[in-house]
C-alpha atoms as a PDB file:
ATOM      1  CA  UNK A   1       0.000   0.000   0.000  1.00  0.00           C
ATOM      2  CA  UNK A   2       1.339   3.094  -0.921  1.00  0.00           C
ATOM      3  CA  UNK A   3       2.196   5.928   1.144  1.00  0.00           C
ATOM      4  CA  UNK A   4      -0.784   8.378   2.865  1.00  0.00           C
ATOM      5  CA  UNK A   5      -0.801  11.420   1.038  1.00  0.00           C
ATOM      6  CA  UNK A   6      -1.198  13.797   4.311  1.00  0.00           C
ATOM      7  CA  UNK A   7       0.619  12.265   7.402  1.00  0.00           C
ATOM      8  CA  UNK A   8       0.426  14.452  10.352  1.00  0.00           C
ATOM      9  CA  UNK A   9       1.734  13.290  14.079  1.00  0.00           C
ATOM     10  CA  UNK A  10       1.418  14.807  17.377  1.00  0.00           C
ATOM     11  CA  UNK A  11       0.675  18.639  15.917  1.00  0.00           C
ATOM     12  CA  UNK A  12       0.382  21.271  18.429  1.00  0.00           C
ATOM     13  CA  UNK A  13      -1.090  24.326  18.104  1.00  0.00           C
ATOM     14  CA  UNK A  14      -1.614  27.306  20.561  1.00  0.00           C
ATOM     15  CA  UNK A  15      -2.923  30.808  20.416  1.00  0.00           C
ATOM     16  CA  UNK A  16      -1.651  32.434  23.471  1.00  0.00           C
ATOM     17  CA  UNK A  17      -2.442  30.477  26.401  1.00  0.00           C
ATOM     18  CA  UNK A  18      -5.336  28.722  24.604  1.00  0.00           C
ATOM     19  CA  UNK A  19      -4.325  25.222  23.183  1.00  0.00           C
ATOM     20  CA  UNK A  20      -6.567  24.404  20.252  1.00  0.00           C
ATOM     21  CA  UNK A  21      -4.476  21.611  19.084  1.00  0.00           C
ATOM     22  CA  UNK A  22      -3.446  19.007  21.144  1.00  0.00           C
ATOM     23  CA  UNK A  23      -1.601  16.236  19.903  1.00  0.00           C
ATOM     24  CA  UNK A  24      -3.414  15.364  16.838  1.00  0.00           C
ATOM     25  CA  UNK A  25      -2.824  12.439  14.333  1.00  0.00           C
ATOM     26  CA  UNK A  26      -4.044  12.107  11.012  1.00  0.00           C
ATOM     27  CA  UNK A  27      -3.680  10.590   7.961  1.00  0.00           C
ATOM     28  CA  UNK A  28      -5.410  10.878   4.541  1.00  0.00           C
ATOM     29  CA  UNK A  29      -4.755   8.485   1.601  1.00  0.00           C
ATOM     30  CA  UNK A  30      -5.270   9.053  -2.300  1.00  0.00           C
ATOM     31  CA  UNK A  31      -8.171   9.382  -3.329  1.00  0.00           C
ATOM     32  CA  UNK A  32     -10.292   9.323  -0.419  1.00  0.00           C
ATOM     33  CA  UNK A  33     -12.740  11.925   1.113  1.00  0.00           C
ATOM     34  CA  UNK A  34     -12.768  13.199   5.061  1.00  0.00           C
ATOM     35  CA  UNK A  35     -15.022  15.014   6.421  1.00  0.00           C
ATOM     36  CA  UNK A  36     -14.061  16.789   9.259  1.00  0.00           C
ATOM     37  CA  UNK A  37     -17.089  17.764  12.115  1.00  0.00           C
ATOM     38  CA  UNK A  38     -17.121  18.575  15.430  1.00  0.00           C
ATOM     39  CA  UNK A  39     -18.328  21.877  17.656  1.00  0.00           C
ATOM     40  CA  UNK A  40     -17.523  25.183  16.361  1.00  0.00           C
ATOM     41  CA  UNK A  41     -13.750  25.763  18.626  1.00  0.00           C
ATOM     42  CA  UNK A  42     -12.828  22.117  18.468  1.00  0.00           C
ATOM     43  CA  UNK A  43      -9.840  23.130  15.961  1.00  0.00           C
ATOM     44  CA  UNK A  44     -11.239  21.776  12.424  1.00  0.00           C
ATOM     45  CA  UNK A  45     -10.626  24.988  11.059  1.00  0.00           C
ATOM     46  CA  UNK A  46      -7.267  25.422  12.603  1.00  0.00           C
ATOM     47  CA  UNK A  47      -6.136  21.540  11.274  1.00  0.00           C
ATOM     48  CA  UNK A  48      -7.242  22.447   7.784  1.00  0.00           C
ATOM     49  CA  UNK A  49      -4.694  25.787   7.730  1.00  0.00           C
ATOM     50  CA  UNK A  50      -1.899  24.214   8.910  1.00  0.00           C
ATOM     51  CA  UNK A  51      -1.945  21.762   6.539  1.00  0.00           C
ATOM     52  CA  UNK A  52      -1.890  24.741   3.775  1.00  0.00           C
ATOM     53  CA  UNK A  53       0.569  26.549   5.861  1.00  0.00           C
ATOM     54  CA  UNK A  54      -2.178  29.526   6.509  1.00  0.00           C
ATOM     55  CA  UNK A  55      -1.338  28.313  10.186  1.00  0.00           C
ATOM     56  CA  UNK A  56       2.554  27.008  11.552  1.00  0.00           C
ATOM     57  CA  UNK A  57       1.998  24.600  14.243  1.00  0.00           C
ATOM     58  CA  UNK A  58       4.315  24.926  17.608  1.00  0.00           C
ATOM     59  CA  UNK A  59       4.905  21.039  17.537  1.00  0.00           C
ATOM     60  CA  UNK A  60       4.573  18.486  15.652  1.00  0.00           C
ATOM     61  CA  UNK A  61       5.102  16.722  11.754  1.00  0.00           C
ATOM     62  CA  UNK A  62       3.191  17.329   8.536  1.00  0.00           C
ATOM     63  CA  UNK A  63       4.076  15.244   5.322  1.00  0.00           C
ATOM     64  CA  UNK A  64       1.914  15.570   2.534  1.00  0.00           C
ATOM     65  CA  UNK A  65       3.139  14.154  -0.669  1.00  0.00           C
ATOM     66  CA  UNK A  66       5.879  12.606   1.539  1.00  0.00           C
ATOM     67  CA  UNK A  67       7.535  16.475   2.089  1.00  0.00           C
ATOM     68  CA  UNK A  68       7.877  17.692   5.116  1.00  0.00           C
ATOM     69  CA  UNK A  69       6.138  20.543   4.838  1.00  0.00           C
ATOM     70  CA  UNK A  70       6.884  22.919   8.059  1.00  0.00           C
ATOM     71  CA  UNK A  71      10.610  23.210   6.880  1.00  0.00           C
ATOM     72  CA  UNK A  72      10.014  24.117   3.141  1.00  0.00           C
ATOM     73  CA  UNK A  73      10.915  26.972   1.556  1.00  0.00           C
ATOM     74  CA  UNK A  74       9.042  27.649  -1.365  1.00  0.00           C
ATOM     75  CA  UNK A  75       5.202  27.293  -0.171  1.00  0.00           C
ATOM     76  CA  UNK A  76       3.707  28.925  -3.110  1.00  0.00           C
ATOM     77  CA  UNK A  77       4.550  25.671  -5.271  1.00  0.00           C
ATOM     78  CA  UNK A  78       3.397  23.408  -2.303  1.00  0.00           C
ATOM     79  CA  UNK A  79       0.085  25.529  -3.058  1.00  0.00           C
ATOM     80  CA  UNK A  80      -0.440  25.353  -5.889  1.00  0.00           C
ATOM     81  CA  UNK A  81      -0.434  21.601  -5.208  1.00  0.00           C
ATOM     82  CA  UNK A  82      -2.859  21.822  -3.008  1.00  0.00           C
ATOM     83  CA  UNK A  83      -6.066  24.206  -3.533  1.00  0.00           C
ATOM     84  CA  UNK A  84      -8.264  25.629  -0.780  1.00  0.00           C
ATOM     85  CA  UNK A  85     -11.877  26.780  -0.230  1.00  0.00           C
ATOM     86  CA  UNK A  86     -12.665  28.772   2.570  1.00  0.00           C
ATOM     87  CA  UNK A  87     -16.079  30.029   3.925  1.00  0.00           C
ATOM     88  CA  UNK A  88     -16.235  33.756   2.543  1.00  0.00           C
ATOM     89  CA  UNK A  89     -14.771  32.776  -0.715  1.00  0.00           C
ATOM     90  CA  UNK A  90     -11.826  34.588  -0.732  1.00  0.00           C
ATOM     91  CA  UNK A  91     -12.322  36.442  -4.454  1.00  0.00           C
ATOM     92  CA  UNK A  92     -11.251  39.455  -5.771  1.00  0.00           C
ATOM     93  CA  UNK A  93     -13.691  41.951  -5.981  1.00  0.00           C
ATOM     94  CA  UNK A  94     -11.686  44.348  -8.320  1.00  0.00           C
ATOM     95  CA  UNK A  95     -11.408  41.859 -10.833  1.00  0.00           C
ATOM     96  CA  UNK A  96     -14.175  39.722 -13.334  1.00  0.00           C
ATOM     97  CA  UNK A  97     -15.159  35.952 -13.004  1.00  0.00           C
ATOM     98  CA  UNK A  98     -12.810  35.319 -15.358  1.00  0.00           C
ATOM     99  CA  UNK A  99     -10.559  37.304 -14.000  1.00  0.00           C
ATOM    100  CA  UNK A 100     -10.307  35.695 -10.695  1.00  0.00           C
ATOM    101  CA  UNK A 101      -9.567  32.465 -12.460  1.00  0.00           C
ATOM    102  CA  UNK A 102      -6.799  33.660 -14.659  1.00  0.00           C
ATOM    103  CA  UNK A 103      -4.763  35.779 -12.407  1.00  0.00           C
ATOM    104  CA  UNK A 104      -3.361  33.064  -9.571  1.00  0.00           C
ATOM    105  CA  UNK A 105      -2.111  31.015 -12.815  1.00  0.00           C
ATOM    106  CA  UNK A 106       0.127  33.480 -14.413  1.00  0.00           C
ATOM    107  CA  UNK A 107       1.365  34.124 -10.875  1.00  0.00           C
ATOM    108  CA  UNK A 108       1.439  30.854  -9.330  1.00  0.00           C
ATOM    109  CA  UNK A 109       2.000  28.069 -12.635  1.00  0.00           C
ATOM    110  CA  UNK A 110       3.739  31.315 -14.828  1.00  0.00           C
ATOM    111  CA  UNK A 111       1.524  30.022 -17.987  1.00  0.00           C
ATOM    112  CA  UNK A 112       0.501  32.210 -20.821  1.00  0.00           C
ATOM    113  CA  UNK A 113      -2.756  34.047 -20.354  1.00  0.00           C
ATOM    114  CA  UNK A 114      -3.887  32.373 -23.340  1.00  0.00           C
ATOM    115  CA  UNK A 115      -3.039  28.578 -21.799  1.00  0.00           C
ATOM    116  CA  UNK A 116      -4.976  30.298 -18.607  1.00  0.00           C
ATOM    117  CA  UNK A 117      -7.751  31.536 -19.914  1.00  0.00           C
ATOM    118  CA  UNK A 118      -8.688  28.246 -21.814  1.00  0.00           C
ATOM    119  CA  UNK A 119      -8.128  26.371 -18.530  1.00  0.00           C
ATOM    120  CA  UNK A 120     -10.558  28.742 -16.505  1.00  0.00           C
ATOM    121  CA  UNK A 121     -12.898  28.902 -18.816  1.00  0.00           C
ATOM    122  CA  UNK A 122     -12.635  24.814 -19.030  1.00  0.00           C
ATOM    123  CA  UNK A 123     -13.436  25.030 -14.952  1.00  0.00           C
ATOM    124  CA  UNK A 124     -15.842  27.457 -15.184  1.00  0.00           C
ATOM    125  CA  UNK A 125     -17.977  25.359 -17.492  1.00  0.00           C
ATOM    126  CA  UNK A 126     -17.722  22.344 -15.164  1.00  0.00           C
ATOM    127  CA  UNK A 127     -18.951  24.499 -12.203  1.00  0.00           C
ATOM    128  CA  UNK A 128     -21.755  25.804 -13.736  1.00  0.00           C
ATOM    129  CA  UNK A 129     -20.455  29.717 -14.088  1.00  0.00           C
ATOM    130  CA  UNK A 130     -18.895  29.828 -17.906  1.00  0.00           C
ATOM    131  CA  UNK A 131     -21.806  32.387 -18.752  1.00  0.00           C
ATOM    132  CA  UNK A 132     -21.135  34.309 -15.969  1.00  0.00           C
ATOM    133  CA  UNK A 133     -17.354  34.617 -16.728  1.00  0.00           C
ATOM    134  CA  UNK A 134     -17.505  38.495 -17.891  1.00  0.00           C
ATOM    135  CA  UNK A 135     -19.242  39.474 -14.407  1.00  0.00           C
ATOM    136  CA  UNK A 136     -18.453  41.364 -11.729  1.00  0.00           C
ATOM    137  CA  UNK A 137     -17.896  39.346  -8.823  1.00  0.00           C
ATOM    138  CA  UNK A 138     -19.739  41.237  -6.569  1.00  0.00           C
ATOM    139  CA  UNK A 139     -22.578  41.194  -8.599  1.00  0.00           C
ATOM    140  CA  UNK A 140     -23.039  37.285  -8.324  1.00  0.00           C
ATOM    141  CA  UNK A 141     -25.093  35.276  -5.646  1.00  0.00           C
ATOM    142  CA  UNK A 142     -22.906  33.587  -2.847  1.00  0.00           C
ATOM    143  CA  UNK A 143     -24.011  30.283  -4.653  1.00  0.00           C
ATOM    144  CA  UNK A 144     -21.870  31.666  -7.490  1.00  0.00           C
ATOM    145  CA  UNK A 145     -19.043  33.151  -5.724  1.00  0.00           C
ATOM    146  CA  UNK A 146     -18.362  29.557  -3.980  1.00  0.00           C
ATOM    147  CA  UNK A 147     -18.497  27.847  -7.783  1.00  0.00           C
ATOM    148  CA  UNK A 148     -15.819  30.611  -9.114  1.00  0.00           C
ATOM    149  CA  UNK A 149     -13.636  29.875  -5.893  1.00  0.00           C
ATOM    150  CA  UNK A 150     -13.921  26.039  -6.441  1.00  0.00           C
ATOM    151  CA  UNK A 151     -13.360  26.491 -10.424  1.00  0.00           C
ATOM    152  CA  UNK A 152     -10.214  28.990  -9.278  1.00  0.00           C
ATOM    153  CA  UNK A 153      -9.008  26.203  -7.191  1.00  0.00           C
ATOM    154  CA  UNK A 154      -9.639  23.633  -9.898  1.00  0.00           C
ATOM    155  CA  UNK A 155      -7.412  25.710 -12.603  1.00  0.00           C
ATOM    156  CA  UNK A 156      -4.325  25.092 -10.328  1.00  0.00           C
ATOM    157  CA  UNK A 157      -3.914  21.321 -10.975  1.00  0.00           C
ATOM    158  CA  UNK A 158      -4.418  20.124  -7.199  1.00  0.00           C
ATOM    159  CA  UNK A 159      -3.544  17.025  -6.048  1.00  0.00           C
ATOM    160  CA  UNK A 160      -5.281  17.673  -2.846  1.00  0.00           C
ATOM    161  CA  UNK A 161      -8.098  19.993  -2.493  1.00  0.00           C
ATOM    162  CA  UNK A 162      -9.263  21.719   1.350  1.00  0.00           C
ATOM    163  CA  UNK A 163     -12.576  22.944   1.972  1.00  0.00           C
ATOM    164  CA  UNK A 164     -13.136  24.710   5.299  1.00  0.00           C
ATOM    165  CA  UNK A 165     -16.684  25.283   5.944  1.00  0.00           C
ATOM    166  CA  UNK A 166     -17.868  25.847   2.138  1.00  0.00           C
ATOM    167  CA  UNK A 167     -21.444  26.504   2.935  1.00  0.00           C
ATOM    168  CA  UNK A 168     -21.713  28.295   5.812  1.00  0.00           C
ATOM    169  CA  UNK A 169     -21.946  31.389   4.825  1.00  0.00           C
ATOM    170  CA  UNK A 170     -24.697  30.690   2.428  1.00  0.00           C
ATOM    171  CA  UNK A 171     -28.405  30.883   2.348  1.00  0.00           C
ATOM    172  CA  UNK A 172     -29.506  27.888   2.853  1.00  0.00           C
ATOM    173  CA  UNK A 173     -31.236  27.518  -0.879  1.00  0.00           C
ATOM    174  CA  UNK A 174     -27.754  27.690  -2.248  1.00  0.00           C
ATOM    175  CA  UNK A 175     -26.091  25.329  -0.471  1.00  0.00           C
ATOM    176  CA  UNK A 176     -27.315  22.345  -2.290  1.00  0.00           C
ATOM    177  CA  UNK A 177     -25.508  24.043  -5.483  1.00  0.00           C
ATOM    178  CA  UNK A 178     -22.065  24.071  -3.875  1.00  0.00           C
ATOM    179  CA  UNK A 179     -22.307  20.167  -2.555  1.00  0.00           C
ATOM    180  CA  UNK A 180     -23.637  18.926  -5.751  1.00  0.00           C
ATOM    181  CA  UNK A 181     -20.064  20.210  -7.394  1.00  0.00           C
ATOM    182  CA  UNK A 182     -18.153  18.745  -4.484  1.00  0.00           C
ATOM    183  CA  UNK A 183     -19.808  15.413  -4.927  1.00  0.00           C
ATOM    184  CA  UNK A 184     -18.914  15.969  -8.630  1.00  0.00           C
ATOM    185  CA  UNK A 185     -15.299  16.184  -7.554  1.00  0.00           C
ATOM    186  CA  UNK A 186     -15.776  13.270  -4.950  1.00  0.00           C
ATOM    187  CA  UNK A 187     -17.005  11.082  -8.049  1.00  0.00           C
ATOM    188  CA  UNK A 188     -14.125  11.893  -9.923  1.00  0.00           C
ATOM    189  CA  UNK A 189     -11.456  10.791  -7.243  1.00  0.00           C
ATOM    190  CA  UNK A 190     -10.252  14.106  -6.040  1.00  0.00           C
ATOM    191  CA  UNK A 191      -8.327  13.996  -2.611  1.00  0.00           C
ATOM    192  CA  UNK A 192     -10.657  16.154  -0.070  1.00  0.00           C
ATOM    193  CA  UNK A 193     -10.254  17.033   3.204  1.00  0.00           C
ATOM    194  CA  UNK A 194     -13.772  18.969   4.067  1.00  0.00           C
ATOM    195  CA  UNK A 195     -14.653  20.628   7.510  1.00  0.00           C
ATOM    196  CA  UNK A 196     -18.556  20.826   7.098  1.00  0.00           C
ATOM    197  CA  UNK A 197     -21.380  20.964   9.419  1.00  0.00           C
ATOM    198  CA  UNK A 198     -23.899  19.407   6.768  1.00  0.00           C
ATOM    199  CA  UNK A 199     -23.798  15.983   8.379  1.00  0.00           C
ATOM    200  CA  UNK A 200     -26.018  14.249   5.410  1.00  0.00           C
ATOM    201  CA  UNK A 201     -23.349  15.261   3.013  1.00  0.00           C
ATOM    202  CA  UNK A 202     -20.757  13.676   5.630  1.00  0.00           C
ATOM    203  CA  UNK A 203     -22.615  10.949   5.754  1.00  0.00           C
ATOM    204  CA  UNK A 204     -23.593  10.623   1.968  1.00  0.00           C
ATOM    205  CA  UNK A 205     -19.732  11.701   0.456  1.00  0.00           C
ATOM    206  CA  UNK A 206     -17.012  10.868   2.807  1.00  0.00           C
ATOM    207  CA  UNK A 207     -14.983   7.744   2.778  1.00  0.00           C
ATOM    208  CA  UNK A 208     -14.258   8.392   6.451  1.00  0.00           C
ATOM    209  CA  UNK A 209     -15.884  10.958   8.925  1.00  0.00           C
ATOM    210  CA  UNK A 210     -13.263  12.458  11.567  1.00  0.00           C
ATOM    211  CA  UNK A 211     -15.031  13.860  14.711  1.00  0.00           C
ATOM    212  CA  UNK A 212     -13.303  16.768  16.793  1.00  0.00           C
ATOM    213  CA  UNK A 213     -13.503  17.262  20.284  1.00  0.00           C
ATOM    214  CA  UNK A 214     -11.419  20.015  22.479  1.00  0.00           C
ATOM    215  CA  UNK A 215      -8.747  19.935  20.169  1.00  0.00           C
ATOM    216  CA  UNK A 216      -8.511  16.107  19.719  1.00  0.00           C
ATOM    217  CA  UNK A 217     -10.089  13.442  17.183  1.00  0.00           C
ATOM    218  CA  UNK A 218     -12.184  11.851  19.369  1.00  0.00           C
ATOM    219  CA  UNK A 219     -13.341   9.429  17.448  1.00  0.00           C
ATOM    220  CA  UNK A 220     -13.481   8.835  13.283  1.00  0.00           C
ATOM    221  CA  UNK A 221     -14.503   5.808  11.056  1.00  0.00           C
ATOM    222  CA  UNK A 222     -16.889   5.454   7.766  1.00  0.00           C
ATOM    223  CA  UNK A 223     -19.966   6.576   7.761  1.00  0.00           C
ATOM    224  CA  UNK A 224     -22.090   3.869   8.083  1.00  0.00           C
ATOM    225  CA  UNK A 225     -19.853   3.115  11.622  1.00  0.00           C
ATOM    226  CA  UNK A 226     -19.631   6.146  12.957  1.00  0.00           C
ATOM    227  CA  UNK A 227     -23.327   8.002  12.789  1.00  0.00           C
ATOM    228  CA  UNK A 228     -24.822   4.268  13.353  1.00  0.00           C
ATOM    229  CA  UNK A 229     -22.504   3.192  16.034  1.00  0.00           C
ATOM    230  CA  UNK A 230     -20.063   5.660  17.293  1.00  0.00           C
ATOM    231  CA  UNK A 231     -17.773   4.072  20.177  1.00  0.00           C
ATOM    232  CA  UNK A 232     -18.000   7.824  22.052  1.00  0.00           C
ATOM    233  CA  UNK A 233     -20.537   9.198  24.492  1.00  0.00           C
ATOM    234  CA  UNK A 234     -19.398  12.613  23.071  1.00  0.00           C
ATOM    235  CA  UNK A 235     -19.702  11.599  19.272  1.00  0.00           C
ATOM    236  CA  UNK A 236     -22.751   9.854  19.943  1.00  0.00           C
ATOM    237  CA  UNK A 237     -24.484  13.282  21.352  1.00  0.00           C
ATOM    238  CA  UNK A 238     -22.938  15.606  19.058  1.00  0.00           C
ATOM    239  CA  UNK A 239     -24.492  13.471  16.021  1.00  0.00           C
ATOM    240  CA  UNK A 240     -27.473  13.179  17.547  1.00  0.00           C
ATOM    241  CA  UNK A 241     -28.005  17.063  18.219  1.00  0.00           C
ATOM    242  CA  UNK A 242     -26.840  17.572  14.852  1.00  0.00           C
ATOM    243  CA  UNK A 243     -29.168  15.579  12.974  1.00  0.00           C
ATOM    244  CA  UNK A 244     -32.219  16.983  15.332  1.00  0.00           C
ATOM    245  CA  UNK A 245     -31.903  20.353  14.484  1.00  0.00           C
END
């Protein structure tokens, strides 16, 4: 069996006097889909950017793609490797759909615009958004501006793609847009690491749920074990509060 493509042991992290990591271990191999949930604070979030190096850890070991990532030194090619979605999308207002798509290539991949703009028009199309690609970004629905982030992402070749809270900052008629793409992507065999609070999703997508607790995994397994059997008092409570909202 080959190597996982995200290792992570014993990772520490600390804001001040407040530990929000506390000696978590993780692993994620090709190919497969983890959802991360847990209680807003219980450092899902916080996991998710230090494995884009958004956050550094104080302790600890990251591999992904076998690289130790906390001791390299050029992280713009790690990310371009590995693409990101975050909850307020993250897009730049000054600039068109298109736009947003094109520019991160001829910084990040130094292509020619033309090579770009056929590749983010290529992603747009697949997210739904091609027609829109001449808009102003702050024109569009959130719906929309979630698509254009994932097709942005998409244009940058990932090998590994992060999604921290995608739909939370949506109305709730727009969400279903966002997770039909990611299932899309699921189908397709992209590596995903997702920290969602849209447990049927979890339960529908992911090859293995991961449930956070006070800055530890509690508990994780696949779906079908962990929201029909969870071995954890405080899994077994959070699921079921989750589900009864």
């Amino acid at each position: 069996m080959s190597e996982p493509i995200v290792e992570i042991k014993d990772i520490h992290k600390h804001y001040g006097s407040l530990e929000v990591l506390k000696g978590v271990d993780f692993s994620v191999n090709e190919g497969e889909v983890i959802c991360l949930v847990g209680r807003s604070g219980s450092g899902k979030s916080t996991l998710l950017r230090c494995i884009n190096l958004l956050e550094k850890p104080d302790g600890g070991i990251i591999k992904v793609f076998g690289q130790d990532i906390l001791h390299i030194k050029n992280i713009n090619s790690y990310r371009a490797q590995v693409g990101m979605c975050f909850q307020q999308f993250n897009l730049f207002n000054n600039m068109n759909v298109l736009e947003n798509c094109v520019k991160p290539q001829l910084k990040v991949l130094k292509i020619s615009k033309a090579e770009a703009t056929e590749k983010a028009l290529k992603f747009l199309d697949k997210v739904g958004m091609k027609k829109f690609a001449s808009a102003d970004v702050r024109t569009i629905s959130g719906g929309q501006k979630q698509r254009v982030a994932i097709a942005r992402a998409l244009c940058m070749n990932p090998k590994l793609m992060l999604f921290d809270e995608p739909t939370s900052a949506l109305d709730p008629e727009m969400v279903g847009e966002v997770l039909t793409i990611m299932k899309e992507l699921a189908n397709e065999g992209l590596t995903m690491i997702i920290v969602t609070h849209e447990m049927n999703f979890a339960r529908d997508v992911s090859d293995r749920v991961v449930f956070m607790d006070q800055g530890r995994i509690e508990e994780e397994g696949t779906p079908k074990k962990l929201f029909n059997n969870p071995e954890s008092e405080r899994t077994a409570a959070f699921l079921k509060a989750s589900i009864n909202k």
